[in-house]
Every structure is written in C-alpha cells, then in structure tokens.
PDB file of N, CA and C in Angstrom:
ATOM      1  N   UNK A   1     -21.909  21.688   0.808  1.00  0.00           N
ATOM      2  CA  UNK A   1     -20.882  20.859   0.215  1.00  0.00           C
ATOM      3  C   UNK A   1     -21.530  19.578  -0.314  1.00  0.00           C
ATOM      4  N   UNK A   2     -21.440  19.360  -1.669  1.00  0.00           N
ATOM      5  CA  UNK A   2     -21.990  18.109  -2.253  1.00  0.00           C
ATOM      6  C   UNK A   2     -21.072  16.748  -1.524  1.00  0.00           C
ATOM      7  N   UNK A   3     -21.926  15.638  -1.285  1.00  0.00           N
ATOM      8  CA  UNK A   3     -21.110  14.559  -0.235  1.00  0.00           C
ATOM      9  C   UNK A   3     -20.829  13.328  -1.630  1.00  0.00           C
ATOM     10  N   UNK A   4     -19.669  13.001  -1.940  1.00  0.00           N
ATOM     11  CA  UNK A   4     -19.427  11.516  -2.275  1.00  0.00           C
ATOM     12  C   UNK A   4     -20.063  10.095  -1.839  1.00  0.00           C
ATOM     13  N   UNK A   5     -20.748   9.607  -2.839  1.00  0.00           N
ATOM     14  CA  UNK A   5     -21.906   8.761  -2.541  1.00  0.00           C
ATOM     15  C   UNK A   5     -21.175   7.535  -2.280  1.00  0.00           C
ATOM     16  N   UNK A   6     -20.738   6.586  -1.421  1.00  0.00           N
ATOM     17  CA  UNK A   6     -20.415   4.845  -1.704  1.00  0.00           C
ATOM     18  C   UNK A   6     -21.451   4.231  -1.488  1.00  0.00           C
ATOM     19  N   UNK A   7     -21.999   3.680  -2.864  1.00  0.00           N
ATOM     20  CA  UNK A   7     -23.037   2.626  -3.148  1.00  0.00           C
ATOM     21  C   UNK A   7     -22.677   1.292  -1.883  1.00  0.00           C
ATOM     22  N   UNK A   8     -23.801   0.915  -1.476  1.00  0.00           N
ATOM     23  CA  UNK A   8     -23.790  -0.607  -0.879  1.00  0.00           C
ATOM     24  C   UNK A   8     -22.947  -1.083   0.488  1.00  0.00           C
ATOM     25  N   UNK A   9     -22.815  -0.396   0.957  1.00  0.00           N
ATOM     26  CA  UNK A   9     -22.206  -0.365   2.964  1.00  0.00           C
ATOM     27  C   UNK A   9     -22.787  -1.144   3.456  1.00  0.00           C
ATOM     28  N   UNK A  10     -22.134  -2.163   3.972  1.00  0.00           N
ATOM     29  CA  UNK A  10     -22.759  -2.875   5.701  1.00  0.00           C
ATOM     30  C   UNK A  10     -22.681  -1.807   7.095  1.00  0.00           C
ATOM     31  N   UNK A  11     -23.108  -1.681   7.527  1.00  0.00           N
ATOM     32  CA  UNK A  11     -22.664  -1.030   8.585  1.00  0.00           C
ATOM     33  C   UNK A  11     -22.674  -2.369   9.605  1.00  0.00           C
ATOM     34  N   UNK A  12     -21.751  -2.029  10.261  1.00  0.00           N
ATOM     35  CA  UNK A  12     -21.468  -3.150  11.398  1.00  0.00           C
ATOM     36  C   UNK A  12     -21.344  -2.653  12.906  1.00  0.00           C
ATOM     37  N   UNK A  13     -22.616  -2.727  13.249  1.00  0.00           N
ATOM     38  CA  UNK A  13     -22.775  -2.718  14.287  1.00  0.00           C
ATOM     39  C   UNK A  13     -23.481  -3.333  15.518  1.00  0.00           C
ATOM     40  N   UNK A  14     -23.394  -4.643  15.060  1.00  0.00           N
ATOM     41  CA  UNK A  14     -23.360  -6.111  16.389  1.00  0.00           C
ATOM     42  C   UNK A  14     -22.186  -6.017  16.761  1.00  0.00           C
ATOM     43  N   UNK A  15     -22.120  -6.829  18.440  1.00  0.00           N
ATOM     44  CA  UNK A  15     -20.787  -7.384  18.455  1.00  0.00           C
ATOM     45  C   UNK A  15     -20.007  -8.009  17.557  1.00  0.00           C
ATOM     46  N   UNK A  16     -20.689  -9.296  16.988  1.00  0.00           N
ATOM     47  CA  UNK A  16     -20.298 -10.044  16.153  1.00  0.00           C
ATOM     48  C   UNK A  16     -19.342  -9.199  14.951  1.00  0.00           C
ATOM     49  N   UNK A  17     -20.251  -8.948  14.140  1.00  0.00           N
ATOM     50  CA  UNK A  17     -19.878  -7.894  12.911  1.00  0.00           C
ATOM     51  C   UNK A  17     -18.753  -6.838  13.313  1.00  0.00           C
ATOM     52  N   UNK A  18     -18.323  -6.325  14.190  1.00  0.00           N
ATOM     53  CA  UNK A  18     -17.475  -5.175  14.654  1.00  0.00           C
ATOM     54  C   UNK A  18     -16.231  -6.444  14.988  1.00  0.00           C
ATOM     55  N   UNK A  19     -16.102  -7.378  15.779  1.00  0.00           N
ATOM     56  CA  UNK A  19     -14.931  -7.941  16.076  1.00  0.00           C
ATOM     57  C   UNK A  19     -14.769  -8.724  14.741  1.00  0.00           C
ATOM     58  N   UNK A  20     -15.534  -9.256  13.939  1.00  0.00           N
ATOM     59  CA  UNK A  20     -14.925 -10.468  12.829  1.00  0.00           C
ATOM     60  C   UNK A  20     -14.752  -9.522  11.735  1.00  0.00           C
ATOM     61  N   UNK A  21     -15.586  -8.479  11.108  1.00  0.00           N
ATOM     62  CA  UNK A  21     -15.177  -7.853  10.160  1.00  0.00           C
ATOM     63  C   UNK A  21     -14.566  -8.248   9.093  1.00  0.00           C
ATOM     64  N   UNK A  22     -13.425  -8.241   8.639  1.00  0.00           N
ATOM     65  CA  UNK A  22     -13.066  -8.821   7.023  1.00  0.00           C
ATOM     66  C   UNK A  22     -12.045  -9.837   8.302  1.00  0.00           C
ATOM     67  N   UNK A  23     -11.477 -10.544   9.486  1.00  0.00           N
ATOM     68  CA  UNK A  23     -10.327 -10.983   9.693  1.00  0.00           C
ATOM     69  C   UNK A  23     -10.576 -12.455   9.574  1.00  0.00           C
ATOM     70  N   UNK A  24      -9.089 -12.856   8.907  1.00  0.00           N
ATOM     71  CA  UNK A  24      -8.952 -13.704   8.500  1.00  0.00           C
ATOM     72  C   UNK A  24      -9.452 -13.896   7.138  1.00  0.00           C
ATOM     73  N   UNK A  25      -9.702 -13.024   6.137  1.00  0.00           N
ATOM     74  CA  UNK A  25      -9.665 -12.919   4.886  1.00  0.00           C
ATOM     75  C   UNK A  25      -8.268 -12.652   3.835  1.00  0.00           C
ATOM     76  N   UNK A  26      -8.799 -13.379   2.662  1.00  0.00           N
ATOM     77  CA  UNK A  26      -7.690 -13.461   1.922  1.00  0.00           C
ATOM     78  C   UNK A  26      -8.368 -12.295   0.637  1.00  0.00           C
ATOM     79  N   UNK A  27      -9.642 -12.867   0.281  1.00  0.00           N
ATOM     80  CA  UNK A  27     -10.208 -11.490  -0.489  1.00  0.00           C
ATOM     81  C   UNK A  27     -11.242 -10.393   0.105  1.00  0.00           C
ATOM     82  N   UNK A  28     -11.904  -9.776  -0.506  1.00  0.00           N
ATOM     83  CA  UNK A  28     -13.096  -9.032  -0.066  1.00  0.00           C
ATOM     84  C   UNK A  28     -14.048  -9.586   0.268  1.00  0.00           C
ATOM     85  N   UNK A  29     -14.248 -10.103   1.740  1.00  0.00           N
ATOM     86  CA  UNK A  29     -15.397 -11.060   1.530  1.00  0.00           C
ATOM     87  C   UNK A  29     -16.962 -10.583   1.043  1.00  0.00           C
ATOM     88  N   UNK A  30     -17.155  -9.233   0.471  1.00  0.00           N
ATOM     89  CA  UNK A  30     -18.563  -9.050   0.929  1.00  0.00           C
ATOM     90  C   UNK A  30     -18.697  -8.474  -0.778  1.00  0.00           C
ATOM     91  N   UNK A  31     -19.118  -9.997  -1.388  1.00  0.00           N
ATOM     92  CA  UNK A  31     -19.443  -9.607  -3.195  1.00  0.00           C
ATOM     93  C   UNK A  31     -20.571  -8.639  -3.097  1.00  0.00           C
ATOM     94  N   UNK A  32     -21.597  -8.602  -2.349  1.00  0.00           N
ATOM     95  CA  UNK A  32     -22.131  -7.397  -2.652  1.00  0.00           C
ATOM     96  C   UNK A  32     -22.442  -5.764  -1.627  1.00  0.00           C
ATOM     97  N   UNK A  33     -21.575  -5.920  -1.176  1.00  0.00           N
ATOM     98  CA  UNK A  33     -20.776  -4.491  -0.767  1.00  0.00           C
ATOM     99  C   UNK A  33     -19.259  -3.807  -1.175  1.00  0.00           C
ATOM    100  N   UNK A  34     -19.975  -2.748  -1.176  1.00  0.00           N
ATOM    101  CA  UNK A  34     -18.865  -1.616  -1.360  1.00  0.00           C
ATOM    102  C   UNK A  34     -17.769  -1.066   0.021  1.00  0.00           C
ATOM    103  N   UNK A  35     -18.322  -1.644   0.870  1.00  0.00           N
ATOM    104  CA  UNK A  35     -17.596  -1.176   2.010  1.00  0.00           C
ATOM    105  C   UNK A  35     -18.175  -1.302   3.476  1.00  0.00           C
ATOM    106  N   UNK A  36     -17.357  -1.639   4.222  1.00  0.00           N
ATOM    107  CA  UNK A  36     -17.640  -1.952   5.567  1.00  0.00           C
ATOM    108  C   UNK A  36     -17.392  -0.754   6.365  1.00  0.00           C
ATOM    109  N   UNK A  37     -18.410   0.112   7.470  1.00  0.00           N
ATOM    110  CA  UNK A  37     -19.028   1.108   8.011  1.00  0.00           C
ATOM    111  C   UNK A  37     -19.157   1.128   9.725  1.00  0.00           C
ATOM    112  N   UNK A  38     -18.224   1.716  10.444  1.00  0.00           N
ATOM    113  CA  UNK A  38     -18.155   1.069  11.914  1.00  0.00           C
ATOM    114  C   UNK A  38     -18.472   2.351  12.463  1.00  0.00           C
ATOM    115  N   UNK A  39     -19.626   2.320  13.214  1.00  0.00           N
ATOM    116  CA  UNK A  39     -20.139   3.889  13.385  1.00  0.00           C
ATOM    117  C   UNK A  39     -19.303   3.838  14.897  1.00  0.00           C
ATOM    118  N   UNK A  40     -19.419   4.880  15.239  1.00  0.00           N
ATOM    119  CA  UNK A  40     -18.636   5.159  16.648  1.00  0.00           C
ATOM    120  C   UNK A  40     -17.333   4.586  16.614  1.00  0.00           C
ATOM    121  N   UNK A  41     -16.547   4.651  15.757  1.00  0.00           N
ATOM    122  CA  UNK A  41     -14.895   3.931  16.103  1.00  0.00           C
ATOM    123  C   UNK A  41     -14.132   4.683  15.558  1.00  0.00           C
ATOM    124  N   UNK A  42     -13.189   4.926  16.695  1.00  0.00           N
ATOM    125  CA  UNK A  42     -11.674   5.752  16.477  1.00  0.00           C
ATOM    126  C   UNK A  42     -10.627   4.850  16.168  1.00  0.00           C
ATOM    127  N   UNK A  43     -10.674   3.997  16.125  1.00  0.00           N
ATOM    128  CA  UNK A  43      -9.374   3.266  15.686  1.00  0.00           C
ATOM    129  C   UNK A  43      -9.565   1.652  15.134  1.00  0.00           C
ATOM    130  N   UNK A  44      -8.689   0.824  14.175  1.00  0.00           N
ATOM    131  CA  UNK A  44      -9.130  -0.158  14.022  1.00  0.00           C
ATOM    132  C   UNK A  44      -7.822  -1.073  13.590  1.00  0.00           C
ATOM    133  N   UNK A  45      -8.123  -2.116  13.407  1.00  0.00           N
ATOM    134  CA  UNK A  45      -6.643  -3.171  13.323  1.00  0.00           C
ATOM    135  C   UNK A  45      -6.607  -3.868  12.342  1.00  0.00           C
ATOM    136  N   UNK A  46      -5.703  -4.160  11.686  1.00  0.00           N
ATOM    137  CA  UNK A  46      -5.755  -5.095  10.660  1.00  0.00           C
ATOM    138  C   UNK A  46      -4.934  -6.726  10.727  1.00  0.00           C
ATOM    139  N   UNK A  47      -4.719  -7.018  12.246  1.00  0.00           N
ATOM    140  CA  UNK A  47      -4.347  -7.908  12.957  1.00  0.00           C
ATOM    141  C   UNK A  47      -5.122  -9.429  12.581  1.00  0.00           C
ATOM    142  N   UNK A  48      -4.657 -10.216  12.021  1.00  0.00           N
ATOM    143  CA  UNK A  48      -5.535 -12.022  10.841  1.00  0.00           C
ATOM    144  C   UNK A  48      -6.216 -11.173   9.654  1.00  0.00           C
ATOM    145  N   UNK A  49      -5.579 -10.244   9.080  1.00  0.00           N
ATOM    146  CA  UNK A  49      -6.197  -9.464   8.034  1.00  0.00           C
ATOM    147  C   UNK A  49      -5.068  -9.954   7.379  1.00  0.00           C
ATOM    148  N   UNK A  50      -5.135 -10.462   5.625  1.00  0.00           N
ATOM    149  CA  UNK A  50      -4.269 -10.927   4.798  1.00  0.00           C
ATOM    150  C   UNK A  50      -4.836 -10.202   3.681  1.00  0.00           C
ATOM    151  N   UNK A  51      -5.377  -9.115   3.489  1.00  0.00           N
ATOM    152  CA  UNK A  51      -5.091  -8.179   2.620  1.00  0.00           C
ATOM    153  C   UNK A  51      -5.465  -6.764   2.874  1.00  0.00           C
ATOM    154  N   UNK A  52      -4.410  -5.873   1.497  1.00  0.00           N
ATOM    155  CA  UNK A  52      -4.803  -4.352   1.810  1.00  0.00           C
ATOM    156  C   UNK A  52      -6.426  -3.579   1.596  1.00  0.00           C
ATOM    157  N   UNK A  53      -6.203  -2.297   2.614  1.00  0.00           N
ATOM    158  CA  UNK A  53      -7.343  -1.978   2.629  1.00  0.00           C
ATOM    159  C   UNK A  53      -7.248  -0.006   2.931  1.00  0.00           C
ATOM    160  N   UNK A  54      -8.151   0.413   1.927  1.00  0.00           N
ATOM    161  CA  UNK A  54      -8.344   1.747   2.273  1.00  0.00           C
ATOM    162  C   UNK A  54      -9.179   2.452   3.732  1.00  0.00           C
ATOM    163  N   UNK A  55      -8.605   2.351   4.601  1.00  0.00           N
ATOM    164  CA  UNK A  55      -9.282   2.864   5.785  1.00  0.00           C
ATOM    165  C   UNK A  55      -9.820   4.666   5.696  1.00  0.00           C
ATOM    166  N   UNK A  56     -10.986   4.378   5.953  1.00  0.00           N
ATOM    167  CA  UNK A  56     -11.004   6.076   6.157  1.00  0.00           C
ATOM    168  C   UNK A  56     -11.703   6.614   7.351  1.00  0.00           C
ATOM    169  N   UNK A  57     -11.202   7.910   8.235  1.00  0.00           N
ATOM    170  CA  UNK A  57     -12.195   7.896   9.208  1.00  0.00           C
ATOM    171  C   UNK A  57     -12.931   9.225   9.392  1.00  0.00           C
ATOM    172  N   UNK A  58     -14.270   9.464   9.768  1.00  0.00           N
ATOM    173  CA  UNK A  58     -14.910  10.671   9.424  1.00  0.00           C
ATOM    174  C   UNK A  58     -15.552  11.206  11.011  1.00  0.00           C
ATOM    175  N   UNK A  59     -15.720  12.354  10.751  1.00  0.00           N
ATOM    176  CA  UNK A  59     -16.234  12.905  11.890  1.00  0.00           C
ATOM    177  C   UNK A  59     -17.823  12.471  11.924  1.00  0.00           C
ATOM    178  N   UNK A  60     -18.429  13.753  12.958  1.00  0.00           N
ATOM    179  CA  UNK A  60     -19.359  13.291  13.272  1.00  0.00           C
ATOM    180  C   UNK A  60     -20.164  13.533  12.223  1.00  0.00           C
ATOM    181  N   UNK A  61     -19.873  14.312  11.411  1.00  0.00           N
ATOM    182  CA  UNK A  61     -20.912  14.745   9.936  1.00  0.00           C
ATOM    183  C   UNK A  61     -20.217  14.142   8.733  1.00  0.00           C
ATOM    184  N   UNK A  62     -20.037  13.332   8.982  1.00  0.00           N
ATOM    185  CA  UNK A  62     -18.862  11.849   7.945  1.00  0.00           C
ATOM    186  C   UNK A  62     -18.503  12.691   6.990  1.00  0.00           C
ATOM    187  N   UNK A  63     -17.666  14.119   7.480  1.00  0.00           N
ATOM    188  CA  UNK A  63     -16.276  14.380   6.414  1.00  0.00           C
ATOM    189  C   UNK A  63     -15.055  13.602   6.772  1.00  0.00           C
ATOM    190  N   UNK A  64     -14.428  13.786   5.728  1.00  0.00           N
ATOM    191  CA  UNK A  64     -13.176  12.576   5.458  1.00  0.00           C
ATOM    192  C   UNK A  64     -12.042  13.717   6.411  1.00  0.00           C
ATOM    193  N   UNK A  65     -11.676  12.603   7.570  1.00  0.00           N
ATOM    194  CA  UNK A  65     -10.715  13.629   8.513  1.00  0.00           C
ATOM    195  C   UNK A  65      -9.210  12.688   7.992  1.00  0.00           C
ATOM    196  N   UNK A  66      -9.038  11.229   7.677  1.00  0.00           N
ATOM    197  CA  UNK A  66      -7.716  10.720   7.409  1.00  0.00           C
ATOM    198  C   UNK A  66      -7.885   9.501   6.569  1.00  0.00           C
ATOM    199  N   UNK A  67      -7.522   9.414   5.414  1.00  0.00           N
ATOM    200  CA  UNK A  67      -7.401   8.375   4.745  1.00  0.00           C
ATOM    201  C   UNK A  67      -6.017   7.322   5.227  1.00  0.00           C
ATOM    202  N   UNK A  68      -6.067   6.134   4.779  1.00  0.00           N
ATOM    203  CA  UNK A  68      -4.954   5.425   4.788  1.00  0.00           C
ATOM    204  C   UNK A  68      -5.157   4.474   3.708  1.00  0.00           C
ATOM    205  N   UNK A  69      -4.366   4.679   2.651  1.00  0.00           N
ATOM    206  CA  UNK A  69      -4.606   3.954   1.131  1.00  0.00           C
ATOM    207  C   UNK A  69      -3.400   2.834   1.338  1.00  0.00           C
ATOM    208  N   UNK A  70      -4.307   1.710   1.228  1.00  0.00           N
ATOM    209  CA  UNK A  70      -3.173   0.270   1.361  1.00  0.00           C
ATOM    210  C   UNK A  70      -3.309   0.130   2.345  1.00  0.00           C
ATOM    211  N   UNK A  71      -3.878   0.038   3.248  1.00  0.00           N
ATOM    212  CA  UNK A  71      -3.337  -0.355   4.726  1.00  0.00           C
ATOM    213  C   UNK A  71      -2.407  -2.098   4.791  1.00  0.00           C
ATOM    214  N   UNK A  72      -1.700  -2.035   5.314  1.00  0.00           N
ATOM    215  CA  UNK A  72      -1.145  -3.129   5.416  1.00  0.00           C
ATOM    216  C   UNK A  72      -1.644  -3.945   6.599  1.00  0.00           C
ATOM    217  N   UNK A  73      -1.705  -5.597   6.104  1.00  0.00           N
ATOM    218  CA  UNK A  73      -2.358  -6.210   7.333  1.00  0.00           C
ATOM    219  C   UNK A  73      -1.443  -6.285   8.461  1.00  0.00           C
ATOM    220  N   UNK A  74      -1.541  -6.336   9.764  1.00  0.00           N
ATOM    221  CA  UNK A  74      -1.132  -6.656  11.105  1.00  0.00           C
ATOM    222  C   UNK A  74      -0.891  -5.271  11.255  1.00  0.00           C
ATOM    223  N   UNK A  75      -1.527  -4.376  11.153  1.00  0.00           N
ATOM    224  CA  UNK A  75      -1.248  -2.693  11.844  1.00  0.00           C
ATOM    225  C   UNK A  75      -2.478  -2.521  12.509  1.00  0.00           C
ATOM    226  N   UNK A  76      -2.311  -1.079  13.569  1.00  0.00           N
ATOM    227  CA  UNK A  76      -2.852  -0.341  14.084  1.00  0.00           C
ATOM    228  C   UNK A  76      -3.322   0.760  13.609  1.00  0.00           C
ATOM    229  N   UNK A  77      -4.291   1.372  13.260  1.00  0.00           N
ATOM    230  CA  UNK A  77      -4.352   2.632  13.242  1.00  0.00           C
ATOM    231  C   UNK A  77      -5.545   3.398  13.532  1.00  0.00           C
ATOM    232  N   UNK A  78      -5.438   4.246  14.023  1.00  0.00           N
ATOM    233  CA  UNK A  78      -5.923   5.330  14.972  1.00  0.00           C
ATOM    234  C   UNK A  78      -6.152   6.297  14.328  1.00  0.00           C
ATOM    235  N   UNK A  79      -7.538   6.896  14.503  1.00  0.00           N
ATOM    236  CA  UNK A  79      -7.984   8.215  13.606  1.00  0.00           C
ATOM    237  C   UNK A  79      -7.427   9.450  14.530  1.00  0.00           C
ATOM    238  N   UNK A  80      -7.478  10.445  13.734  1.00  0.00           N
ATOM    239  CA  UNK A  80      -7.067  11.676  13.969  1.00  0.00           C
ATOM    240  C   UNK A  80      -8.126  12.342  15.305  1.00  0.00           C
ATOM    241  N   UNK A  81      -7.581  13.179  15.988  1.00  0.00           N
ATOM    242  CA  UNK A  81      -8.783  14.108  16.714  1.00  0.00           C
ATOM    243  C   UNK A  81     -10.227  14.263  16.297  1.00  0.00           C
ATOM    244  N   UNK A  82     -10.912  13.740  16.776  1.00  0.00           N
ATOM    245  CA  UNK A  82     -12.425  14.279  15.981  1.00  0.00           C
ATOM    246  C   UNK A  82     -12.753  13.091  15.419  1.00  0.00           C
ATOM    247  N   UNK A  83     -11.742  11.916  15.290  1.00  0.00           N
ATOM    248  CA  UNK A  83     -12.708  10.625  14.661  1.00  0.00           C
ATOM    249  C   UNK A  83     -13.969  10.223  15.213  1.00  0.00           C
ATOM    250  N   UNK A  84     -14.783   9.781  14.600  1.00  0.00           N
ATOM    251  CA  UNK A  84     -16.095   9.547  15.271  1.00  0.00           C
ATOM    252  C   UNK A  84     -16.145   7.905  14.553  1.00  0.00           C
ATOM    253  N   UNK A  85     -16.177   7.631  12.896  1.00  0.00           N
ATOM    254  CA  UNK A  85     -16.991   6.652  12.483  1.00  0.00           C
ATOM    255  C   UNK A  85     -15.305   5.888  11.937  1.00  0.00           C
ATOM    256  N   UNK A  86     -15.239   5.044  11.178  1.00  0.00           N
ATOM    257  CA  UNK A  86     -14.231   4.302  10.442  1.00  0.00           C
ATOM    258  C   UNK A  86     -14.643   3.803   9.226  1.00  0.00           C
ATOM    259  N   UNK A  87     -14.375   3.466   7.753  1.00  0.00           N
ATOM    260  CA  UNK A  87     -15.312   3.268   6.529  1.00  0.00           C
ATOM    261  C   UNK A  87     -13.945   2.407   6.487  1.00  0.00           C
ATOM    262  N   UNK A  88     -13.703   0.806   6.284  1.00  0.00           N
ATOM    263  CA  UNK A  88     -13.182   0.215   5.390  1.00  0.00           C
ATOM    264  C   UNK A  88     -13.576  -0.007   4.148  1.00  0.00           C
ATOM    265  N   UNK A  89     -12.758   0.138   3.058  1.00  0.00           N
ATOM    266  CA  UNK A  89     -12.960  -0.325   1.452  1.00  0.00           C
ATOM    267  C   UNK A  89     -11.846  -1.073   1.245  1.00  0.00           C
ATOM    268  N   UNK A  90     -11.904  -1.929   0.054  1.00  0.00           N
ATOM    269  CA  UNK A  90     -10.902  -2.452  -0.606  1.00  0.00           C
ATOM    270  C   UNK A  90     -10.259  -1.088  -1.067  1.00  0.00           C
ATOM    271  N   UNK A  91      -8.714  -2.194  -1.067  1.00  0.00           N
ATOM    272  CA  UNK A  91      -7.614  -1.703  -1.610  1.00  0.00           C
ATOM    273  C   UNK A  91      -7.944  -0.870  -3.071  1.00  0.00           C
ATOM    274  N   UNK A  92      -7.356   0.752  -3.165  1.00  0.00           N
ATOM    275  CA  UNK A  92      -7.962   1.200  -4.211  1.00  0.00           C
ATOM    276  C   UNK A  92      -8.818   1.993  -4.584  1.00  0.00           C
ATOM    277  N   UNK A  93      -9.918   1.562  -3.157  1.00  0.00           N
ATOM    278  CA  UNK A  93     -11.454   2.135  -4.065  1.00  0.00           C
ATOM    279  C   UNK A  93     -11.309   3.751  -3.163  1.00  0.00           C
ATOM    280  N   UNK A  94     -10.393   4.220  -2.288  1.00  0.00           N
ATOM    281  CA  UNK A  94     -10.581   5.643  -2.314  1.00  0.00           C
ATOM    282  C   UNK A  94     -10.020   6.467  -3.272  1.00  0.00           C
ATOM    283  N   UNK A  95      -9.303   5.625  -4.085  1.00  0.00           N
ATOM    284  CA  UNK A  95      -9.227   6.319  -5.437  1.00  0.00           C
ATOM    285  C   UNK A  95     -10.317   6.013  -6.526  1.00  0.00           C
ATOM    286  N   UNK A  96     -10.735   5.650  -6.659  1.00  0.00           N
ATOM    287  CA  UNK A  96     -11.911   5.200  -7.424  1.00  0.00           C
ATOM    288  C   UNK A  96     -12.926   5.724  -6.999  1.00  0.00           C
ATOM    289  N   UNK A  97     -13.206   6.364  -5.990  1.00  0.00           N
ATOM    290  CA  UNK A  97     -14.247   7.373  -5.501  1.00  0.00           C
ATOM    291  C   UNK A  97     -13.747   9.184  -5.372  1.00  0.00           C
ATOM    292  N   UNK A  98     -12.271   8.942  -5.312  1.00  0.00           N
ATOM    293  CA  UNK A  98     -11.788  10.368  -5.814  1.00  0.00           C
ATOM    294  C   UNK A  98     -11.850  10.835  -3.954  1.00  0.00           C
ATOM    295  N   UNK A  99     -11.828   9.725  -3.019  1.00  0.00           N
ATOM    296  CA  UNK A  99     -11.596  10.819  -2.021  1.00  0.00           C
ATOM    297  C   UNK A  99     -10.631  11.317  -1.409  1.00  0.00           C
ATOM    298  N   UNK A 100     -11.029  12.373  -0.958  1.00  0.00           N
ATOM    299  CA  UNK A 100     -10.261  13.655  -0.100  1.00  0.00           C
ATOM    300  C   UNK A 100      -9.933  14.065   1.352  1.00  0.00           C
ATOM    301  N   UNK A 101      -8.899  14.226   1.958  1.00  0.00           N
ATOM    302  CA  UNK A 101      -9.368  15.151   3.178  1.00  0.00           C
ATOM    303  C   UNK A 101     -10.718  15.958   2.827  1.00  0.00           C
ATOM    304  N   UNK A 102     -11.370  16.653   3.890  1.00  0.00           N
ATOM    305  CA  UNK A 102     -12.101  17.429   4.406  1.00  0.00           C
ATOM    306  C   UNK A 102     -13.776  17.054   3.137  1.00  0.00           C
ATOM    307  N   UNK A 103     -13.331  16.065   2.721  1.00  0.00           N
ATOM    308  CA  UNK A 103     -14.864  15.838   1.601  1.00  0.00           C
ATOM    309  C   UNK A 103     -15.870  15.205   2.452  1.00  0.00           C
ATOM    310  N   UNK A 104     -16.968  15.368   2.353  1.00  0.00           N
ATOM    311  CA  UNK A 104     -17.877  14.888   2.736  1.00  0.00           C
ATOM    312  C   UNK A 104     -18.616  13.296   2.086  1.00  0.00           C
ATOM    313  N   UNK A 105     -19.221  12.638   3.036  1.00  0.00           N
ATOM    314  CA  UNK A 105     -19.134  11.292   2.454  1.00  0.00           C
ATOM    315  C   UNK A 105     -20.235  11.125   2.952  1.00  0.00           C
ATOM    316  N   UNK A 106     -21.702   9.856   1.528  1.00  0.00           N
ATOM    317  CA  UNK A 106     -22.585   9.839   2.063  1.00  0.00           C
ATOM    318  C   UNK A 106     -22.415   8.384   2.094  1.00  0.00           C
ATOM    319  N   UNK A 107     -22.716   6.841   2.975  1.00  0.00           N
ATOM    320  CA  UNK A 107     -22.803   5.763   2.621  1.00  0.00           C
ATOM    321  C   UNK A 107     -24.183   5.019   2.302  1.00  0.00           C
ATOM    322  N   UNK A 108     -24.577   4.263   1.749  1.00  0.00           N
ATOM    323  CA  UNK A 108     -26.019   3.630   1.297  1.00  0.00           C
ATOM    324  C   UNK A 108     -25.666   2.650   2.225  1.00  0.00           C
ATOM    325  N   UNK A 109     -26.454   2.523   3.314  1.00  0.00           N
ATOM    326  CA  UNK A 109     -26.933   1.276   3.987  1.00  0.00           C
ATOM    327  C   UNK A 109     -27.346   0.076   2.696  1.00  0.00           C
ATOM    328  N   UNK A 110     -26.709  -0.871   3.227  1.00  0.00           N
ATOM    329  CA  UNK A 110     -27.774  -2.079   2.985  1.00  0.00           C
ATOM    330  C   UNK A 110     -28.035  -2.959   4.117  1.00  0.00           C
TER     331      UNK A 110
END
C-alpha cells in the first residue's frame, strides 16, 4: 500500500512538548511544520486550545484508524481500538492531503 507523505512533523515527545503542544494558541503556532506527531497516544484534548484542528489517530503501522476534521477546542477525544500514535494538523489539511480511513501515512521528522 503506497503511504501519504506529510512534509515537516515535530514529533513531540518530551514532557514539555506532549503537555504544551499547540494550548493556548490562537493560530498554528509552528510556521514551519506541517503537523504535530504524539507517538504512543490514544487520546488527546483540546482543553486552552482556541482553534480547530484535524486530529488523526494511527495504529501501530501509522494507518489512518479515525479522523476528526475540525476538532473543536475544549473536547476530548479518544482514538478508536488499536490507537497507538495521534497526528494533529491544522484545520483542513486532512483534506488537503486527501486522507482516509484505513490509508497509510508516512510523517517527515524534523
């Protein structure tokens, strides 16, 4: 299965980076990323988050098990059975990457 590429990922995995993440943002804070990358996480919050966001969460071979397009800030949400990782993007960009249930996803570290 050919995997969908997202250019330019942080992966966040300090303490630091995993609890502050985008909160308390009004835009995208990260001009040169494509998306924020939380390896090992089943669930995530959008609790001092003041804008929307495409959550997606992938198994252990980062296919796309549940999108959530828009997420609205001050929610919960919880990946499906089998979540392993979590990929925040701005609002949008899982359409702009065309993704899918069951697609496979590759991210570019930076």
């Amino acid at each position: 299965m050919r995997k969908t590429v997202i250019p330019k990922v942080f992966y966040a995995k300090s303490y630091g980076d995993r609890l502050v993440g985008i909160t308390g943002r009004r835009k995208w804070p990260f001009s040169r990323f494509e998306g924020l990358y939380f390896p090992d996480c089943g669930s995530v919050h959008t609790f001092f988050t003041f804008l929307r966001l495409d959550i997606v969460f992938l198994d252990k071979n980062h296919k796309i098990l549940k999108i959530y397009p828009a997420a609205a800030p001050w929610r919960f949400f919880i990946g499906p059975p089998g979540s392993r990782h979590c990929l925040e993007l701005p609002e949008g960009y899982s359409a702009r990457f065309q993704l899918k249930k069951g697609k496979g996803l590759l991210c570019e570290k930076i």
